[in-house]
C-alpha atoms as a PDB file:
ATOM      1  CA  UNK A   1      -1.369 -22.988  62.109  1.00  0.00           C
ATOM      2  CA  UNK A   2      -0.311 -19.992  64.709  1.00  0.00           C
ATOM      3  CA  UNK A   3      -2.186 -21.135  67.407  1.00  0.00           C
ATOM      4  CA  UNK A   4      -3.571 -24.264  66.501  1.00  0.00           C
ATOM      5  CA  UNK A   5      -0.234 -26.106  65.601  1.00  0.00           C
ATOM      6  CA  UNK A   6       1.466 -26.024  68.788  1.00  0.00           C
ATOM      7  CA  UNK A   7      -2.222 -28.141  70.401  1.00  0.00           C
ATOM      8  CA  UNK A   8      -2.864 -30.481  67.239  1.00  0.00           C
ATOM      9  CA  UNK A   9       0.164 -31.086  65.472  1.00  0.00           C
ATOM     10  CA  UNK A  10       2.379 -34.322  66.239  1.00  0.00           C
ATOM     11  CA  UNK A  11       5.521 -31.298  67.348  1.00  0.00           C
ATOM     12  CA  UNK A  12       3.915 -29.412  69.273  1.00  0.00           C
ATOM     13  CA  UNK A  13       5.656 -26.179  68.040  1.00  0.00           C
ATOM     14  CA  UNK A  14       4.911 -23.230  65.752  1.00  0.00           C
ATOM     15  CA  UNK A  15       4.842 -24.239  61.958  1.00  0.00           C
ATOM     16  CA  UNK A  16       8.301 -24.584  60.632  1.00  0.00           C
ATOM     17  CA  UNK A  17       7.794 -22.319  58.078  1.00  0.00           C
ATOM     18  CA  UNK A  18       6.137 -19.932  60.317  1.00  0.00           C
ATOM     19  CA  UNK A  19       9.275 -19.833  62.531  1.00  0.00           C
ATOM     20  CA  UNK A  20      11.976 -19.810  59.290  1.00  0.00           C
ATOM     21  CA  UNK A  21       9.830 -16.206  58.335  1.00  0.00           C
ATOM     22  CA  UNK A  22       9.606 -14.593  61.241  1.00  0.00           C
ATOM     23  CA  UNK A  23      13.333 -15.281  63.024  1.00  0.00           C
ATOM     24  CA  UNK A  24      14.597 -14.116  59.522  1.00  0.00           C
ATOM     25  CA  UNK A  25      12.568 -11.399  59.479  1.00  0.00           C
ATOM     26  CA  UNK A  26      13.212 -10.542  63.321  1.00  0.00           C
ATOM     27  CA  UNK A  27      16.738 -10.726  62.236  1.00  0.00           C
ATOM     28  CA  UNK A  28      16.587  -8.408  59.226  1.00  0.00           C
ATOM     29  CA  UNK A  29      15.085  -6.096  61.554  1.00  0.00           C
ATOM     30  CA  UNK A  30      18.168  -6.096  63.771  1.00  0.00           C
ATOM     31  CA  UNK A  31      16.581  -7.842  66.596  1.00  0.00           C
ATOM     32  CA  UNK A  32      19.011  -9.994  68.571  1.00  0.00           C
ATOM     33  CA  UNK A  33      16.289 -12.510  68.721  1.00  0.00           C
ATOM     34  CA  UNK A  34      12.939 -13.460  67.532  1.00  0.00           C
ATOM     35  CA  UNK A  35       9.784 -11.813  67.529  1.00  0.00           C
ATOM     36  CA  UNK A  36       7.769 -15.412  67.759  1.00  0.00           C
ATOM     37  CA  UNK A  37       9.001 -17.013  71.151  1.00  0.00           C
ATOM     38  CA  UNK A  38      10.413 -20.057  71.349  1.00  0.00           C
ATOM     39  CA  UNK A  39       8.461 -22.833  73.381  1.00  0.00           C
ATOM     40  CA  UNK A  40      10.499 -25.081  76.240  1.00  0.00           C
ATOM     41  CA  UNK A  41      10.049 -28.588  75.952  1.00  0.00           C
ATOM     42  CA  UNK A  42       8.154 -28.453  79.313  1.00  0.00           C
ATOM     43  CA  UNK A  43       5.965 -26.105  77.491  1.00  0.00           C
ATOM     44  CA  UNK A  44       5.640 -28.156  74.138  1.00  0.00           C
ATOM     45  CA  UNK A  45       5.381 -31.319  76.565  1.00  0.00           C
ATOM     46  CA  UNK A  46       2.462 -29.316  78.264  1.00  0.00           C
ATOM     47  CA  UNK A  47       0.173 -27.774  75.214  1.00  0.00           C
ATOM     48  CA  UNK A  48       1.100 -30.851  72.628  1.00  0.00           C
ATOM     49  CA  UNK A  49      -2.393 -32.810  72.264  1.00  0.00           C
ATOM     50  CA  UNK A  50      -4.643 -30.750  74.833  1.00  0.00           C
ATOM     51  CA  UNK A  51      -7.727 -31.176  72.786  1.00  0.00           C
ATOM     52  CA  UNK A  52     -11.196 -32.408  72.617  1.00  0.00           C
ATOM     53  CA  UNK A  53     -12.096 -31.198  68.909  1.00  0.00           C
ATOM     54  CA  UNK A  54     -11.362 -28.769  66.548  1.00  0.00           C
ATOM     55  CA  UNK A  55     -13.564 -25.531  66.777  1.00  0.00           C
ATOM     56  CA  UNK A  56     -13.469 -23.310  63.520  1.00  0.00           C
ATOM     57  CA  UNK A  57     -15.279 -20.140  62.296  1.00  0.00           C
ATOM     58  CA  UNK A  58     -14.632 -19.694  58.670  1.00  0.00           C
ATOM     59  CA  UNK A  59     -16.139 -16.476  56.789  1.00  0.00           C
ATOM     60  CA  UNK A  60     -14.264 -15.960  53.294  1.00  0.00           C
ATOM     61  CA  UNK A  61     -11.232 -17.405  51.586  1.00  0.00           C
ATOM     62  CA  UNK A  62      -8.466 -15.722  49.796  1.00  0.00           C
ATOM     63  CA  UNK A  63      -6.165 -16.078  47.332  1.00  0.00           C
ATOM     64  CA  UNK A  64      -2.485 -15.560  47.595  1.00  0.00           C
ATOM     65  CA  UNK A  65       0.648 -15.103  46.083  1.00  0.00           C
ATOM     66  CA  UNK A  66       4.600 -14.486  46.980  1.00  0.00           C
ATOM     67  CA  UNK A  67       5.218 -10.999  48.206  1.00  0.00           C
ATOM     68  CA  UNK A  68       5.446  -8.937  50.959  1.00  0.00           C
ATOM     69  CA  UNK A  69       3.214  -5.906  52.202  1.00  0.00           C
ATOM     70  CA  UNK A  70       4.318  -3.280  53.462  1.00  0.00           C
ATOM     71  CA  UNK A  71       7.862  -2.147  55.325  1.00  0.00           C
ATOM     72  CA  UNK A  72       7.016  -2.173  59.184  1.00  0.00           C
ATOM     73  CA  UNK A  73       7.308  -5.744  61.219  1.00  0.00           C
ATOM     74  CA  UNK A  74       3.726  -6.921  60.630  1.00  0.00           C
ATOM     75  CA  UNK A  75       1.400 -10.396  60.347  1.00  0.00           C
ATOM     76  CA  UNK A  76       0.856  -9.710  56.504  1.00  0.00           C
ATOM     77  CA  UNK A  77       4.703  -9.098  56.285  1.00  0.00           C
ATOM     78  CA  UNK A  78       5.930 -12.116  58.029  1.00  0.00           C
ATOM     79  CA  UNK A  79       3.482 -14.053  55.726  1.00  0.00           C
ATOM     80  CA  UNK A  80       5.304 -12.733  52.694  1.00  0.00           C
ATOM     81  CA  UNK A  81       2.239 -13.069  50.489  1.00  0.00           C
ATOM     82  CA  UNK A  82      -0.059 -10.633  48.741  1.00  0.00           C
ATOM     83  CA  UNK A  83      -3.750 -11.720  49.793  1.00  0.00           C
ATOM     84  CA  UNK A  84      -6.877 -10.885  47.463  1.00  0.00           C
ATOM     85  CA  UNK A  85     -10.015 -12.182  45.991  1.00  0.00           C
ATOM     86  CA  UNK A  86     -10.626 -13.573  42.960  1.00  0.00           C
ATOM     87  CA  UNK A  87     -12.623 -11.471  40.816  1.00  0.00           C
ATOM     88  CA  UNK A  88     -15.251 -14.132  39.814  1.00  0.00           C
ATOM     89  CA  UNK A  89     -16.563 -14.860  43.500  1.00  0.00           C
ATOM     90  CA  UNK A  90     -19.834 -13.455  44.512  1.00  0.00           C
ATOM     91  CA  UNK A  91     -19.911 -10.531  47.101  1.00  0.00           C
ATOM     92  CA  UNK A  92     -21.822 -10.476  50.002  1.00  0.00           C
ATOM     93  CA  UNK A  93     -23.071  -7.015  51.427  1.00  0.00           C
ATOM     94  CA  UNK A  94     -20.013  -6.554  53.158  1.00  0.00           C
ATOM     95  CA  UNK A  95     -17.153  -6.366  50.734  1.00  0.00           C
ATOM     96  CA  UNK A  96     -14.346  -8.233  52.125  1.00  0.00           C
ATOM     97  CA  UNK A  97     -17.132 -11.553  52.521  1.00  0.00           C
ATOM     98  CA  UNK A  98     -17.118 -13.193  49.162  1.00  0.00           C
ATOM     99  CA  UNK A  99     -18.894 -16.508  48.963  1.00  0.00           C
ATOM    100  CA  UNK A 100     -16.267 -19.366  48.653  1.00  0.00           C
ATOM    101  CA  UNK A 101     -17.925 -22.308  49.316  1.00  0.00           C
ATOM    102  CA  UNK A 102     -14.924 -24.307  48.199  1.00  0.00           C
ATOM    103  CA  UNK A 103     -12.252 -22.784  49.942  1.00  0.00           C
ATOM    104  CA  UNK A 104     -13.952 -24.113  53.262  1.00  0.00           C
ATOM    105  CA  UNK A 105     -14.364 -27.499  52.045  1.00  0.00           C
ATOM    106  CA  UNK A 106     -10.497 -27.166  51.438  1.00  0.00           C
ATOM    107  CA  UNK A 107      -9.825 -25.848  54.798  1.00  0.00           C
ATOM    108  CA  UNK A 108     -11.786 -28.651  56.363  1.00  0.00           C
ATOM    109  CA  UNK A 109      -9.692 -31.315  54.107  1.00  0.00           C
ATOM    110  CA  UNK A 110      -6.164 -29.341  55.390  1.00  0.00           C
ATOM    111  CA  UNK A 111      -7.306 -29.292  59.197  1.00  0.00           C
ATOM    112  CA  UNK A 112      -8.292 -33.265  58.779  1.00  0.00           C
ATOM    113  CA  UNK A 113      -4.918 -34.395  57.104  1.00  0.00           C
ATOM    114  CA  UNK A 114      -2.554 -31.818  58.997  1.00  0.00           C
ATOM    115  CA  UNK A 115      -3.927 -32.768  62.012  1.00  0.00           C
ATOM    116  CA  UNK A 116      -4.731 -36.608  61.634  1.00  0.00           C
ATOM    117  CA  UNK A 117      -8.643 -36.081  61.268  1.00  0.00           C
ATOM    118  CA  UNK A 118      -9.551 -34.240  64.654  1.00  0.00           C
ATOM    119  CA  UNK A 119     -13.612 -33.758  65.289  1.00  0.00           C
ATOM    120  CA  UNK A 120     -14.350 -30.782  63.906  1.00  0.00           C
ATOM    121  CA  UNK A 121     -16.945 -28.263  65.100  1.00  0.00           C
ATOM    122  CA  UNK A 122     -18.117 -25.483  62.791  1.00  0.00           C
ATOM    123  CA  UNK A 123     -18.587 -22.918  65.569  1.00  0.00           C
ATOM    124  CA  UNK A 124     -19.649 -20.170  63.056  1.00  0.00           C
ATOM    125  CA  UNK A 125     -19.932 -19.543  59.451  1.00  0.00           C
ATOM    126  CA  UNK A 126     -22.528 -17.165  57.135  1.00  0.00           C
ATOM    127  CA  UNK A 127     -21.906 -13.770  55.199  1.00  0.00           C
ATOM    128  CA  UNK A 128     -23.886 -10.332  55.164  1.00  0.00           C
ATOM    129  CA  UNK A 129     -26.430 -10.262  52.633  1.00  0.00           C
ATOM    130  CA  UNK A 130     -28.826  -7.198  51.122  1.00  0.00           C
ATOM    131  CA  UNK A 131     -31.519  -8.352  53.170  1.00  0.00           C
ATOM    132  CA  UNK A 132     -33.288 -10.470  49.801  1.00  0.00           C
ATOM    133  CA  UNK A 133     -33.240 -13.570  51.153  1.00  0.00           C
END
């Protein structure tokens, strides 16, 4: 939702939870204000609904869980989850590509219901492989 939220959803702003994690973090940090700027209405006015369709390139899927990495102001901090792969999925050549066929079928289902069923282009998509098929 970083930068597709403010376009497609019906606020126009970041996620909610996206900005409740990061001003508390920025503020834990001892900043006197957030790292993730604040939009104007002008600006929310402006960006809120410019879109044709929905472009996504989807490679893997992870799993997650509550936690935080690391101690430095970060992406995977402010997400305050621990990402990883399930053991069972298949690997592709490349070891962080494990086929997940399901998790993009999910991601598909979350883009059409969090953003009231956009057209959606698969711009790109695949995995590494030995070189056996």
């Amino acid at each position: 939702g970083w930068f597709a939220h403010p376009i497609y959803s019906t606020n126009g702003d970041y996620p909610a939870v996206m900005r409740d994690l990061i001003d508390n973090n920025s503020a834990r940090e001892g900043r006197n204000f957030s790292r993730l700027p604040y939009f104007t209405v002008e600006e929310i006015e402006e960006i809120r609904g410019t879109f044709d369709f929905f472009a996504v390139n989807h490679y893997t899927s992870m799993m997650c869980t509550t936690g935080k990495e690391g101690h430095s102001p970060s992406w995977y901090r402010d997400m305050e989850v621990h990402l990883y792969s399930n053991q069972s999925w298949l690997s592709s050549q490349s070891s962080w590509l494990k086929v997940v066929p399901e998790g993009f079928r999910k991601l598909l289902n979350w883009i059409r219901v969090e953003y009231n069923d956009p057209e959606i282009f698969v711009t790109e998509n695949g995995f590494s492989d030995y070189n056996i098929l």
